[in-house]
PDB file of N, CA and C in Angstrom:
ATOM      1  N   UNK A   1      82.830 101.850  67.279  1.00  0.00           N
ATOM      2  CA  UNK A   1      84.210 101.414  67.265  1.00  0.00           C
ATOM      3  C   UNK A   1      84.453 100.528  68.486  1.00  0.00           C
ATOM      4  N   UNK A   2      84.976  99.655  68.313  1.00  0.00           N
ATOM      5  CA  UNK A   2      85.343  98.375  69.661  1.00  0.00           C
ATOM      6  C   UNK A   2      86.788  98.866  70.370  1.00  0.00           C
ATOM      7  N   UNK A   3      86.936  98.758  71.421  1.00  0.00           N
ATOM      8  CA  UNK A   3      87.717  98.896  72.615  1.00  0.00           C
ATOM      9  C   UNK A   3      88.847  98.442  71.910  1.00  0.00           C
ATOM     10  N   UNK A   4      89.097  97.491  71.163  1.00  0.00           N
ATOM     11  CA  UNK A   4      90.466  97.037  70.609  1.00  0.00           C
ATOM     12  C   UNK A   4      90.290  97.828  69.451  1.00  0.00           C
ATOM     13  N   UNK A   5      89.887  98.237  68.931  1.00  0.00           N
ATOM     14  CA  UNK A   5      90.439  99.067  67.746  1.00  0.00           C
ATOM     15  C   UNK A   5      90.662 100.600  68.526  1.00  0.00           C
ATOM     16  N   UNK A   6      89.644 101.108  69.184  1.00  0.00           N
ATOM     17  CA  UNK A   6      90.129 102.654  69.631  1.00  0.00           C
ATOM     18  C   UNK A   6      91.775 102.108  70.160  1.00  0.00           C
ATOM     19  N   UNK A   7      91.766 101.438  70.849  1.00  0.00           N
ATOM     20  CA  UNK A   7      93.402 101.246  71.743  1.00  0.00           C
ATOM     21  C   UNK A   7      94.285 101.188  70.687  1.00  0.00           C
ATOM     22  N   UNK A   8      93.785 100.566  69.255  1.00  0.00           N
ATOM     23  CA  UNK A   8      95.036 100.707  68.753  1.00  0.00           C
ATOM     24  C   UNK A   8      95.334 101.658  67.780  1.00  0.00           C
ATOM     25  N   UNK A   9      94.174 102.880  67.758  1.00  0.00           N
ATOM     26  CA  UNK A   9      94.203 103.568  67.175  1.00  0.00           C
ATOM     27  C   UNK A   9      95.400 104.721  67.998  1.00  0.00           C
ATOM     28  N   UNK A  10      94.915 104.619  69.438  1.00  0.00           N
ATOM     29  CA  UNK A  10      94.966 106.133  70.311  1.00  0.00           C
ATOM     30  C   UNK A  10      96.276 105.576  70.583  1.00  0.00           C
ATOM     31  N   UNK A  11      96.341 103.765  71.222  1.00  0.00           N
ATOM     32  CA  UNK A  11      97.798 103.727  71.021  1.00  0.00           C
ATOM     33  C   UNK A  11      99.114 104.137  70.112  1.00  0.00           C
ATOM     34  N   UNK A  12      98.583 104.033  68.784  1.00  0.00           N
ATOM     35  CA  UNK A  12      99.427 104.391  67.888  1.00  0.00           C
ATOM     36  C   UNK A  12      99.676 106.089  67.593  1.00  0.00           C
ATOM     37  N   UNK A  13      98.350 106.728  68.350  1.00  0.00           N
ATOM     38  CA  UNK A  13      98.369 108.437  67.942  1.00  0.00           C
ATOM     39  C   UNK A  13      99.614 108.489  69.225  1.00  0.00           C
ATOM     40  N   UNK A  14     100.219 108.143  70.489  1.00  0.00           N
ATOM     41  CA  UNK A  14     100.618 108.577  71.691  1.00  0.00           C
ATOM     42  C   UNK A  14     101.783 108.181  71.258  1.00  0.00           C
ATOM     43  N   UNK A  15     102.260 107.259  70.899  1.00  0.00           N
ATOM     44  CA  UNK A  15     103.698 106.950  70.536  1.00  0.00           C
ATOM     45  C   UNK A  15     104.561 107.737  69.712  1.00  0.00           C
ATOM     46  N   UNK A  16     103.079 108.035  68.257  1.00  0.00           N
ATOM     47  CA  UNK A  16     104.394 109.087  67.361  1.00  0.00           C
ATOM     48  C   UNK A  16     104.017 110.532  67.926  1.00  0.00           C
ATOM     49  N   UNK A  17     102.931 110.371  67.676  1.00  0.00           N
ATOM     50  CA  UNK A  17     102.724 111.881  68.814  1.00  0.00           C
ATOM     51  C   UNK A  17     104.400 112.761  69.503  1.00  0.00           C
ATOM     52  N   UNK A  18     104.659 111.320  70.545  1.00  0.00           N
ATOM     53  CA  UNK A  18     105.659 111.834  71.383  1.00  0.00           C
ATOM     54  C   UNK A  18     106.894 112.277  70.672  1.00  0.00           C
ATOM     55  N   UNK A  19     107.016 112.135  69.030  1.00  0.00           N
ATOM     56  CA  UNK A  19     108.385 112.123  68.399  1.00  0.00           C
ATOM     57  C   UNK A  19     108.289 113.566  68.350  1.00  0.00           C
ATOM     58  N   UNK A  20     107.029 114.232  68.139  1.00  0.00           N
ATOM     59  CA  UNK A  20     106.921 115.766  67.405  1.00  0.00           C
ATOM     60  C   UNK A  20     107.626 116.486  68.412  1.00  0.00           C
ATOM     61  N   UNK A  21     107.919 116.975  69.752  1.00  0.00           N
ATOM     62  CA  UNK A  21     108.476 117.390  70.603  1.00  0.00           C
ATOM     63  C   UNK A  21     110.305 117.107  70.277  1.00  0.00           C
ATOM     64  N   UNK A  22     110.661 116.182  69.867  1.00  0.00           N
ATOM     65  CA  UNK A  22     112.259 116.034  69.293  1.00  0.00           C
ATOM     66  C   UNK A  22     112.178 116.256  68.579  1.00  0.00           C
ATOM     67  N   UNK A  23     111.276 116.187  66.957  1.00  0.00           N
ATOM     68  CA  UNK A  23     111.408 116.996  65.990  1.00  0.00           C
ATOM     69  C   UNK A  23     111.795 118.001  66.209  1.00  0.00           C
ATOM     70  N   UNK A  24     110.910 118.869  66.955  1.00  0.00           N
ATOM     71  CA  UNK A  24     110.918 120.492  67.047  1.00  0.00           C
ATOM     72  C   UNK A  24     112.087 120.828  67.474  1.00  0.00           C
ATOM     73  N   UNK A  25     112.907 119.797  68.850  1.00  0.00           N
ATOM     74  CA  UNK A  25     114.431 120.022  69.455  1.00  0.00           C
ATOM     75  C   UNK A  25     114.767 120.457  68.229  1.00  0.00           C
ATOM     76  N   UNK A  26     114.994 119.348  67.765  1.00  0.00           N
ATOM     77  CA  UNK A  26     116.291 118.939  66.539  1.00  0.00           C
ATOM     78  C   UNK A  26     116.975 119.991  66.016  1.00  0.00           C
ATOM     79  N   UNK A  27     115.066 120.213  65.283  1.00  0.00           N
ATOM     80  CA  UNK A  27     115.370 121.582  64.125  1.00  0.00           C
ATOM     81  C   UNK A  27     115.447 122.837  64.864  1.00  0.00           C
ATOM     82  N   UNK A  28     114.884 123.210  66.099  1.00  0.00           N
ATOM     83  CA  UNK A  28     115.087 124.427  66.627  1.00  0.00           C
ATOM     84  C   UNK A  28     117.127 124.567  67.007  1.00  0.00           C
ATOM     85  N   UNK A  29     117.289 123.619  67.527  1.00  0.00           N
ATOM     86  CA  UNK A  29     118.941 123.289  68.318  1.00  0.00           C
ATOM     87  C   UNK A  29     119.435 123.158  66.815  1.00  0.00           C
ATOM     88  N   UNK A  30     119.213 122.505  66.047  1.00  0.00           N
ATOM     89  CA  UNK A  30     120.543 122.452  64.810  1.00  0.00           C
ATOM     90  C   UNK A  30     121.017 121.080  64.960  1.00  0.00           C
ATOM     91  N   UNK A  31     121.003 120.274  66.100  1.00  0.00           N
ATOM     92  CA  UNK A  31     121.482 119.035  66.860  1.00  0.00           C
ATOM     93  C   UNK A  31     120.786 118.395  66.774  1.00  0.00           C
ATOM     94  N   UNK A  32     121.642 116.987  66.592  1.00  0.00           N
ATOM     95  CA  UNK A  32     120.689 115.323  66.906  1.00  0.00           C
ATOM     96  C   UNK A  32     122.366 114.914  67.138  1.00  0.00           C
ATOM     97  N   UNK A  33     123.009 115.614  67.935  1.00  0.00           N
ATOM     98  CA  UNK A  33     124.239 114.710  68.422  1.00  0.00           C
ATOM     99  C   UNK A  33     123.743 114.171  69.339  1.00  0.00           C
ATOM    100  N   UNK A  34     122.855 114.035  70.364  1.00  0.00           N
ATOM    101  CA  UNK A  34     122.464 112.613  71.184  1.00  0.00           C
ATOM    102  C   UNK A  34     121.754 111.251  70.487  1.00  0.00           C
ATOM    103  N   UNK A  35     121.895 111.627  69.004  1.00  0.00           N
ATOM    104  CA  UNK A  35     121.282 110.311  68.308  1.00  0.00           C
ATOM    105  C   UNK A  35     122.162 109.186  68.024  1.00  0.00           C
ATOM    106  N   UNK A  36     122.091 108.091  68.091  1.00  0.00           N
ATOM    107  CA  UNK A  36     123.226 107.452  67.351  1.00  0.00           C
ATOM    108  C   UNK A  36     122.547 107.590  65.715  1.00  0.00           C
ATOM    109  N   UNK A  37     123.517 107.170  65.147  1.00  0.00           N
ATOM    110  CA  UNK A  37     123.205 107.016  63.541  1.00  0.00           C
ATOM    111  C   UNK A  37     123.072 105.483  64.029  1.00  0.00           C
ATOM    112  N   UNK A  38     123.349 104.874  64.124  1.00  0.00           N
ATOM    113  CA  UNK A  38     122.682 102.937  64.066  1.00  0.00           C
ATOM    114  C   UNK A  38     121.592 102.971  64.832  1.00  0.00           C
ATOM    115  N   UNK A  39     120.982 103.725  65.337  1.00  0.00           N
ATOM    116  CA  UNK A  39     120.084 103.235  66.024  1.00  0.00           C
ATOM    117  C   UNK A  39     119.046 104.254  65.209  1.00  0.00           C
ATOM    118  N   UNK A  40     119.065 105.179  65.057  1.00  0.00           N
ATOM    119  CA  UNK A  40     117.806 105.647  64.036  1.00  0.00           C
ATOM    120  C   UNK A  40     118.151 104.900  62.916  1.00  0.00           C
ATOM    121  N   UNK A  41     119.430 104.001  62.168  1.00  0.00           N
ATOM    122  CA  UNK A  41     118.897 103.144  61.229  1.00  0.00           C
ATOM    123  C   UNK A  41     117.797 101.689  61.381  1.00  0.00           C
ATOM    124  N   UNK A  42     118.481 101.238  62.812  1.00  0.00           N
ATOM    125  CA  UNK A  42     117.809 100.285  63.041  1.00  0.00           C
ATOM    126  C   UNK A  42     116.405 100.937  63.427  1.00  0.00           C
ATOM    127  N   UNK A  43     115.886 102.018  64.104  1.00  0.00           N
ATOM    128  CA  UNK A  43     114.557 102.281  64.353  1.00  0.00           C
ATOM    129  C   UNK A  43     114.112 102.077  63.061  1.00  0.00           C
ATOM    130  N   UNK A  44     114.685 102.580  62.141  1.00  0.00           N
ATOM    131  CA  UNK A  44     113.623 103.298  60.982  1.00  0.00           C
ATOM    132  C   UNK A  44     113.566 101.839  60.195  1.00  0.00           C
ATOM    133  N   UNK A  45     114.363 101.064  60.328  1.00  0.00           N
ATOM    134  CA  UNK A  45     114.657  99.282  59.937  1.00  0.00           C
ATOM    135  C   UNK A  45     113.099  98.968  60.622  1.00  0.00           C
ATOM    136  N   UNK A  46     113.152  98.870  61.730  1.00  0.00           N
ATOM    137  CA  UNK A  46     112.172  98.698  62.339  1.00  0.00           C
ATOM    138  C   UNK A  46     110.860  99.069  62.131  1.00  0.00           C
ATOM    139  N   UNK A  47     110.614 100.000  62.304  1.00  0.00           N
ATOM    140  CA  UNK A  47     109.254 100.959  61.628  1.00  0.00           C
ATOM    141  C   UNK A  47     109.118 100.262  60.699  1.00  0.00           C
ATOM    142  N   UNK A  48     109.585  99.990  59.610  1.00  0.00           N
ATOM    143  CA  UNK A  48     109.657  99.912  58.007  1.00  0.00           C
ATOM    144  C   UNK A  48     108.443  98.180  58.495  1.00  0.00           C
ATOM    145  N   UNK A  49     109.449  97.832  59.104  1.00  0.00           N
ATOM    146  CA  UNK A  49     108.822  96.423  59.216  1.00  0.00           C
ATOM    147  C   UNK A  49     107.705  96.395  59.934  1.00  0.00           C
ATOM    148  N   UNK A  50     107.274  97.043  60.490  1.00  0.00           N
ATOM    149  CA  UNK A  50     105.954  97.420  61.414  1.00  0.00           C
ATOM    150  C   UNK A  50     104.730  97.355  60.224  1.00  0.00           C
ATOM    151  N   UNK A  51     105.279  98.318  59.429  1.00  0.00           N
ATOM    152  CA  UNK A  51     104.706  98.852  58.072  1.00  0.00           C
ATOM    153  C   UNK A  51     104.597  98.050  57.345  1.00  0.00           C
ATOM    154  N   UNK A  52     105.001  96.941  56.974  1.00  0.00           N
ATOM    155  CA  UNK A  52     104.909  96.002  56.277  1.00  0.00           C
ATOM    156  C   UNK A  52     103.830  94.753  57.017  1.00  0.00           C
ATOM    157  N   UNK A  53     104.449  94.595  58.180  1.00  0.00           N
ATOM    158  CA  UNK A  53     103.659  93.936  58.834  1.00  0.00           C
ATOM    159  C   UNK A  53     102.071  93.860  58.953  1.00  0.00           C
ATOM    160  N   UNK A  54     101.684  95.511  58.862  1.00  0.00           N
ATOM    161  CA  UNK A  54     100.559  95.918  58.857  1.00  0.00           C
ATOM    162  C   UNK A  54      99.550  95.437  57.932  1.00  0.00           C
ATOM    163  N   UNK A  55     100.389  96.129  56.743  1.00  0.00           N
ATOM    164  CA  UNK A  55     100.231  95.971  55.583  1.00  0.00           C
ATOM    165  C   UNK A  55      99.308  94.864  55.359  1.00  0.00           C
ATOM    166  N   UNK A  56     100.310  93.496  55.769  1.00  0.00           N
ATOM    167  CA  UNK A  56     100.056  91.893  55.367  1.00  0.00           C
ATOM    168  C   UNK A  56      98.557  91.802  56.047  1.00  0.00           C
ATOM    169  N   UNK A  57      98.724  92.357  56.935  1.00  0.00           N
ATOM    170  CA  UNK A  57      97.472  91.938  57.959  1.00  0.00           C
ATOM    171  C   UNK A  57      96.232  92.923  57.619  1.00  0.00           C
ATOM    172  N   UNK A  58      96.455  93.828  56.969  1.00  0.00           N
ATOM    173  CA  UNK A  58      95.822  95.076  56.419  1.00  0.00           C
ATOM    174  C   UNK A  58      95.162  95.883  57.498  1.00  0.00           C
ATOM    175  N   UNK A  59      95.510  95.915  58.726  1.00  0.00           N
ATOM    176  CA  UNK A  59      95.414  96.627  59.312  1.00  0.00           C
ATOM    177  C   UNK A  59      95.532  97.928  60.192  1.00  0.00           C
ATOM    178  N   UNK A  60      94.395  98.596  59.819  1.00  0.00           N
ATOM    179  CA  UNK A  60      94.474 100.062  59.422  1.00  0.00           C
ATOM    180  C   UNK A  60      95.609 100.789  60.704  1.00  0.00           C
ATOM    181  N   UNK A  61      95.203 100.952  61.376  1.00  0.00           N
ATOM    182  CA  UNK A  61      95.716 101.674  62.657  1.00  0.00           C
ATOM    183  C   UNK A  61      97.456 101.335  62.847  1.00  0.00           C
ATOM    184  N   UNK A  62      97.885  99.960  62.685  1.00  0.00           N
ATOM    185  CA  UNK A  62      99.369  99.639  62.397  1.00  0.00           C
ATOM    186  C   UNK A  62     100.122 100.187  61.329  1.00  0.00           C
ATOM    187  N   UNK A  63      99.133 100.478  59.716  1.00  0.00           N
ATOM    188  CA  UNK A  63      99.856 101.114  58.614  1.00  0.00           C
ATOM    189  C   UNK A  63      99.444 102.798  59.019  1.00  0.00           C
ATOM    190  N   UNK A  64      98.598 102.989  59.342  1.00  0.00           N
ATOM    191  CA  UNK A  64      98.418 104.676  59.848  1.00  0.00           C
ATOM    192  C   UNK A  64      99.485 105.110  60.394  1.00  0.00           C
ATOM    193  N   UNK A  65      99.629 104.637  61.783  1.00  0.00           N
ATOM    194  CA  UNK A  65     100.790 105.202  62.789  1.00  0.00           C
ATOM    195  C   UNK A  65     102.007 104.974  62.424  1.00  0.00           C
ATOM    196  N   UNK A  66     102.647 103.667  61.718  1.00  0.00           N
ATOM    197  CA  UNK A  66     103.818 103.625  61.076  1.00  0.00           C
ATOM    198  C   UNK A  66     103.948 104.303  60.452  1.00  0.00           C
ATOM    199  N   UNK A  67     103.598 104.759  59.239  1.00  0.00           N
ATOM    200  CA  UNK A  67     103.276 105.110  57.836  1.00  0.00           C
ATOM    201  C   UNK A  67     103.947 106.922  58.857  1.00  0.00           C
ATOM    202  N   UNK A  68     103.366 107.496  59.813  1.00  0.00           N
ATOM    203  CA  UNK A  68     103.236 108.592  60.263  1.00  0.00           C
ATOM    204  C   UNK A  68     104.641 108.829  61.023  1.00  0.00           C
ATOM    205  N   UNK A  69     105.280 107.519  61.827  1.00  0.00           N
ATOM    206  CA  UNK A  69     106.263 106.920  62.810  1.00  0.00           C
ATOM    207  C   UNK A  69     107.431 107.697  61.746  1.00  0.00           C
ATOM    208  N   UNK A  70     107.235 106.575  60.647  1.00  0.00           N
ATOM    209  CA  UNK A  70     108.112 106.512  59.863  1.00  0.00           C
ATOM    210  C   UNK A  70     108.685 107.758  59.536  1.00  0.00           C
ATOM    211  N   UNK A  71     107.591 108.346  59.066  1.00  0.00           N
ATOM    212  CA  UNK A  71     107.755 109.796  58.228  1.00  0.00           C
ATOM    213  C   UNK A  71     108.630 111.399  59.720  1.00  0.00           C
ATOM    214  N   UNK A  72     108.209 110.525  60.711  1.00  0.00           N
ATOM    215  CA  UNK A  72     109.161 111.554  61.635  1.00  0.00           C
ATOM    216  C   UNK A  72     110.072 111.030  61.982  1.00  0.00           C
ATOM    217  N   UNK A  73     110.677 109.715  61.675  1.00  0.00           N
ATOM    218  CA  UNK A  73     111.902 109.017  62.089  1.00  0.00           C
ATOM    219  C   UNK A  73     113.005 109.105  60.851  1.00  0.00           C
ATOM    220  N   UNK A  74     112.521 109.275  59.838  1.00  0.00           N
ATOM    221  CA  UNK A  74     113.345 109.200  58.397  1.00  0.00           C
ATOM    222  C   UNK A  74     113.988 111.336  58.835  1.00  0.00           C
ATOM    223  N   UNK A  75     112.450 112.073  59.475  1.00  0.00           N
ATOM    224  CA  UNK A  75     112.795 113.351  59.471  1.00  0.00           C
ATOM    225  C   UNK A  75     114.094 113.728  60.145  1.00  0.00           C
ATOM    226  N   UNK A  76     114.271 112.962  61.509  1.00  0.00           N
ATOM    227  CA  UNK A  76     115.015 112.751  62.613  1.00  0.00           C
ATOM    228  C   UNK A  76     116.395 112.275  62.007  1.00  0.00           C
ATOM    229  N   UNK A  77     115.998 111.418  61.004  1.00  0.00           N
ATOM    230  CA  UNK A  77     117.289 110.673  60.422  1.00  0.00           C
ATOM    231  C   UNK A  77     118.340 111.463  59.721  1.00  0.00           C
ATOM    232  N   UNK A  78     117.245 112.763  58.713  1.00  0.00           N
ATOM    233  CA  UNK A  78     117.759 113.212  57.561  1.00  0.00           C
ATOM    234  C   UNK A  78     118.561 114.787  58.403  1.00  0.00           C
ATOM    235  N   UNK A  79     117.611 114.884  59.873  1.00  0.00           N
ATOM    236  CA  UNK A  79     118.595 116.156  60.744  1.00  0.00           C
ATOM    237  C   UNK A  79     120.000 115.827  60.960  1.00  0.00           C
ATOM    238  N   UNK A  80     119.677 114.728  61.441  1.00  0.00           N
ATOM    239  CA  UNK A  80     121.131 114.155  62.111  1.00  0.00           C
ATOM    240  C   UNK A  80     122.138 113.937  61.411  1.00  0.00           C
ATOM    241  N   UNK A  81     121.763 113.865  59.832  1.00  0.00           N
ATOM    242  CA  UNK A  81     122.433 113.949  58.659  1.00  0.00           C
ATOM    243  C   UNK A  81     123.226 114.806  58.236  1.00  0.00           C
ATOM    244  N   UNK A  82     122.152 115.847  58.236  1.00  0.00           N
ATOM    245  CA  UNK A  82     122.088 117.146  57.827  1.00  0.00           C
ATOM    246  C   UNK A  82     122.786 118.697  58.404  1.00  0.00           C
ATOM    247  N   UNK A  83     122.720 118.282  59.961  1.00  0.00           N
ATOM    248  CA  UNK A  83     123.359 119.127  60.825  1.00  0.00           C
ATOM    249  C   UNK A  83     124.904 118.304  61.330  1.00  0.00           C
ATOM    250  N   UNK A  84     124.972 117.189  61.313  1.00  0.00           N
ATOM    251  CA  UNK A  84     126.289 116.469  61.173  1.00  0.00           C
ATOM    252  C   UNK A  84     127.338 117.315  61.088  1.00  0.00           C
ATOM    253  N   UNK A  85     127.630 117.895  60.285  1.00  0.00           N
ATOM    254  CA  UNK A  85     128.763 118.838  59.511  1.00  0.00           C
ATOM    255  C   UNK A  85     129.286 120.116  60.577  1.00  0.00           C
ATOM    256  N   UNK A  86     127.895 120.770  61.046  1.00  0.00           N
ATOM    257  CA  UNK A  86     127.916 121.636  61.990  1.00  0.00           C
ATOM    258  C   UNK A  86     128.810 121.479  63.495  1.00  0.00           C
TER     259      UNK A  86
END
């Protein structure tokens, strides 16, 4: 494996990596009142396009970690949703 692909592999494991620790807040607290709602839309806007981006370029490690990003940012999205009411 070449130095630019591990980096963008391990890069991409450290970034979403770091979301799993606010996951766990979220759902343990009941809370994502420090979230905005526009800004986890625009993240997850974002991501989306990462993901696409990847895609075009077919490269693996950009659709991996998005693909993964995504799936804990939509999670984040659907708390903040979800516990709203509370």
């Amino acid at each position: 494996m070449s130095v630019t692909l591990f980096l963008g592999y391990f890069s991409g494991f450290l970034t979403t990596v770091s979301l799993v620790p606010q996951v766990i807040k979220i759902w343990t607290t009941k809370s994502a009142d420090d979230f905005s709602l526009m800004m986890l839309l625009i993240w997850c806007t974002g991501i989306s396009c990462w993901l696409v981006y990847g895609i075009l370029l077919n490269a693996v490690p950009i659709i991996l970690w998005n693909v993964s990003t995504l799936l804990l940012a939509v999670a984040i999205l659907l708390m903040k949703l979800k516990f709203k009411s509370r």
